[in-house]
C-alpha atoms as a PDB file:
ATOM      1  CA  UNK A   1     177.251  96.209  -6.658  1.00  0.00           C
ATOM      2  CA  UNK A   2     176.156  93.200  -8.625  1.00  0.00           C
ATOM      3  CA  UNK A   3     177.002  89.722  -8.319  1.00  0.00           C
ATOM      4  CA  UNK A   4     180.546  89.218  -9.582  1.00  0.00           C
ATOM      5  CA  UNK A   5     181.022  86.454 -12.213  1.00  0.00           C
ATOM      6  CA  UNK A   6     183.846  84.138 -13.424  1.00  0.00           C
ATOM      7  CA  UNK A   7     185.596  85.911 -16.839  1.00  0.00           C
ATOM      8  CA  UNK A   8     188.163  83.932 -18.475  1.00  0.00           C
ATOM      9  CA  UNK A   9     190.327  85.301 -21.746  1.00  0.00           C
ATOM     10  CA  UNK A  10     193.830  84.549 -22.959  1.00  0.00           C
ATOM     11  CA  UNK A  11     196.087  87.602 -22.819  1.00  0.00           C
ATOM     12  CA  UNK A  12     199.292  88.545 -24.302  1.00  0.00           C
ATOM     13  CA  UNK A  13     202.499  87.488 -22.604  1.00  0.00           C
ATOM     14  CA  UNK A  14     204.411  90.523 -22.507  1.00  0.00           C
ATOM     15  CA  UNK A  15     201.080  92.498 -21.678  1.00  0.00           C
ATOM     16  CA  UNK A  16     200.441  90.083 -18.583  1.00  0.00           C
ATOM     17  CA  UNK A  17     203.940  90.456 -17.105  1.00  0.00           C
ATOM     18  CA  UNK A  18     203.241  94.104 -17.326  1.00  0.00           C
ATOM     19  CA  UNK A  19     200.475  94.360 -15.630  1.00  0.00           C
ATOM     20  CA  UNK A  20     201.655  91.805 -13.020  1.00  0.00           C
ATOM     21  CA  UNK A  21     204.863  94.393 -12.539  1.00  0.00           C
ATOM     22  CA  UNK A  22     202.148  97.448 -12.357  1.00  0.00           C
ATOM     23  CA  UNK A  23     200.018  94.966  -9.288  1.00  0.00           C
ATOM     24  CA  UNK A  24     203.275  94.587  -7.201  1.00  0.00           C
ATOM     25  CA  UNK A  25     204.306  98.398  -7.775  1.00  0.00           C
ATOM     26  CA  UNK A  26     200.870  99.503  -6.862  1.00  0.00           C
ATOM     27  CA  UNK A  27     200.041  97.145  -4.265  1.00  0.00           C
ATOM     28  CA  UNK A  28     196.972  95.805  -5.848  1.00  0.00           C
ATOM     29  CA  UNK A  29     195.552  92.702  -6.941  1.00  0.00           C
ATOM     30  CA  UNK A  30     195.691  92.449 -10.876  1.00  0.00           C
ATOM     31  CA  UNK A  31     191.792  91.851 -11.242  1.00  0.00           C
ATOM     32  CA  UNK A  32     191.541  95.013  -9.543  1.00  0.00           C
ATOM     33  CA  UNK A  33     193.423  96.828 -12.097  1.00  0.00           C
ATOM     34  CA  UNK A  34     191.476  94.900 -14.966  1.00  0.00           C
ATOM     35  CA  UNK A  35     188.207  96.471 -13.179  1.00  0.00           C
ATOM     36  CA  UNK A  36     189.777 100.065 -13.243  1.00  0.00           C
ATOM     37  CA  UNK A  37     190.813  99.224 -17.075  1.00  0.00           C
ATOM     38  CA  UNK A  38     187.087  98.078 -17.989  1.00  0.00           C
ATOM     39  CA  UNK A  39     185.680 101.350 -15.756  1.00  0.00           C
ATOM     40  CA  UNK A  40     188.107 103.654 -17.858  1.00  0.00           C
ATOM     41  CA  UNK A  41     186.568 102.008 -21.084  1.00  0.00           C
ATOM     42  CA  UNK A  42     183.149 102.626 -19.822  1.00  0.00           C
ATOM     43  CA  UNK A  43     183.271 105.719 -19.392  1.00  0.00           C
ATOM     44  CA  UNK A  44     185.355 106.345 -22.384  1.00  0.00           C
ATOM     45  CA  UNK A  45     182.120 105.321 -24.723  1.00  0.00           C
ATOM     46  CA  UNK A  46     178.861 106.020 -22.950  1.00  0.00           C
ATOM     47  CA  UNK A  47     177.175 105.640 -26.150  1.00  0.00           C
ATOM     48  CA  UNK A  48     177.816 102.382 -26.281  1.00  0.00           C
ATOM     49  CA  UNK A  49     176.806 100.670 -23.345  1.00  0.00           C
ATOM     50  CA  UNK A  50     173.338 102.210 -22.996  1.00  0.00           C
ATOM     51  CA  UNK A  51     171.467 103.283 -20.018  1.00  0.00           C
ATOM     52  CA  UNK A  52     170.904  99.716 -19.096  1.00  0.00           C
ATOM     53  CA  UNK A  53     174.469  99.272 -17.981  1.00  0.00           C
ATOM     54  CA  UNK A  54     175.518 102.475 -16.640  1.00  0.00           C
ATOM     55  CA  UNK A  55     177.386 100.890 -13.465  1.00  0.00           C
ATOM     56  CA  UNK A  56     179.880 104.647 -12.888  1.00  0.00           C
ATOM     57  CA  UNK A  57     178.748 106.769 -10.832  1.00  0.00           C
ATOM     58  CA  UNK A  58     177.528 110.072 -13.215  1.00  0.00           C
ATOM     59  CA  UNK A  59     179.961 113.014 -13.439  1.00  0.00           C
ATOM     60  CA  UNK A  60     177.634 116.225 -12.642  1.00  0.00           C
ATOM     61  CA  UNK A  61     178.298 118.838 -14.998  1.00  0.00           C
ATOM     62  CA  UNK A  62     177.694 122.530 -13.261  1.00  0.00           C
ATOM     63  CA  UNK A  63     174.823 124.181 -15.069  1.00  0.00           C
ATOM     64  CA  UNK A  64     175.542 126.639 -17.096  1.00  0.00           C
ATOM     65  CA  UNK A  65     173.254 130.210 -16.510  1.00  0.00           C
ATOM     66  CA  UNK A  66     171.703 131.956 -19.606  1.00  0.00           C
ATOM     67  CA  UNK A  67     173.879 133.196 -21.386  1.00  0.00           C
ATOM     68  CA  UNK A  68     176.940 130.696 -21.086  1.00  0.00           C
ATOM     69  CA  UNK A  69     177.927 131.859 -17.575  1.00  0.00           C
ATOM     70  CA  UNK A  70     178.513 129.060 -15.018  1.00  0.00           C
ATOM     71  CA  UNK A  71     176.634 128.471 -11.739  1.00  0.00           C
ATOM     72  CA  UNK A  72     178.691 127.986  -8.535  1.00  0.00           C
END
């Protein structure tokens, strides 16, 4: 993993005491759950993040056999 970095933004109140209600529920620190948001976003639009910044692991897709039939 790269070197983590300082990120400061202003956030709306109602949205912050949610998410502060879903880190107590789950157990988890809130920047945690801001990295699982940003991953989810990621990986929603490939496109446009380039190769460059492809930090996910890649899904593999099975391979499909002439003829549309999947491999197992």
């Amino acid at each position: 993993m790269s070197e983590r970095k300082v990120f400061s933004t202003r956030l709306d109140e109602d949205k912050l005491k949610a998410l502060k209600h879903i880190a107590v529920e789950l157990d988890k620190g809130i920047n945690d759950l801001l990295e699982e948001g940003i991953d989810y976003l990621i990986k929603k639009y490939p496109t446009f993040h380039g190769a460059k910044f492809n930090l996910l692991p890649s899904e593999k897709k099975p391979r499909k056999k002439p003829g549309g039939a999947k491999q197992e």
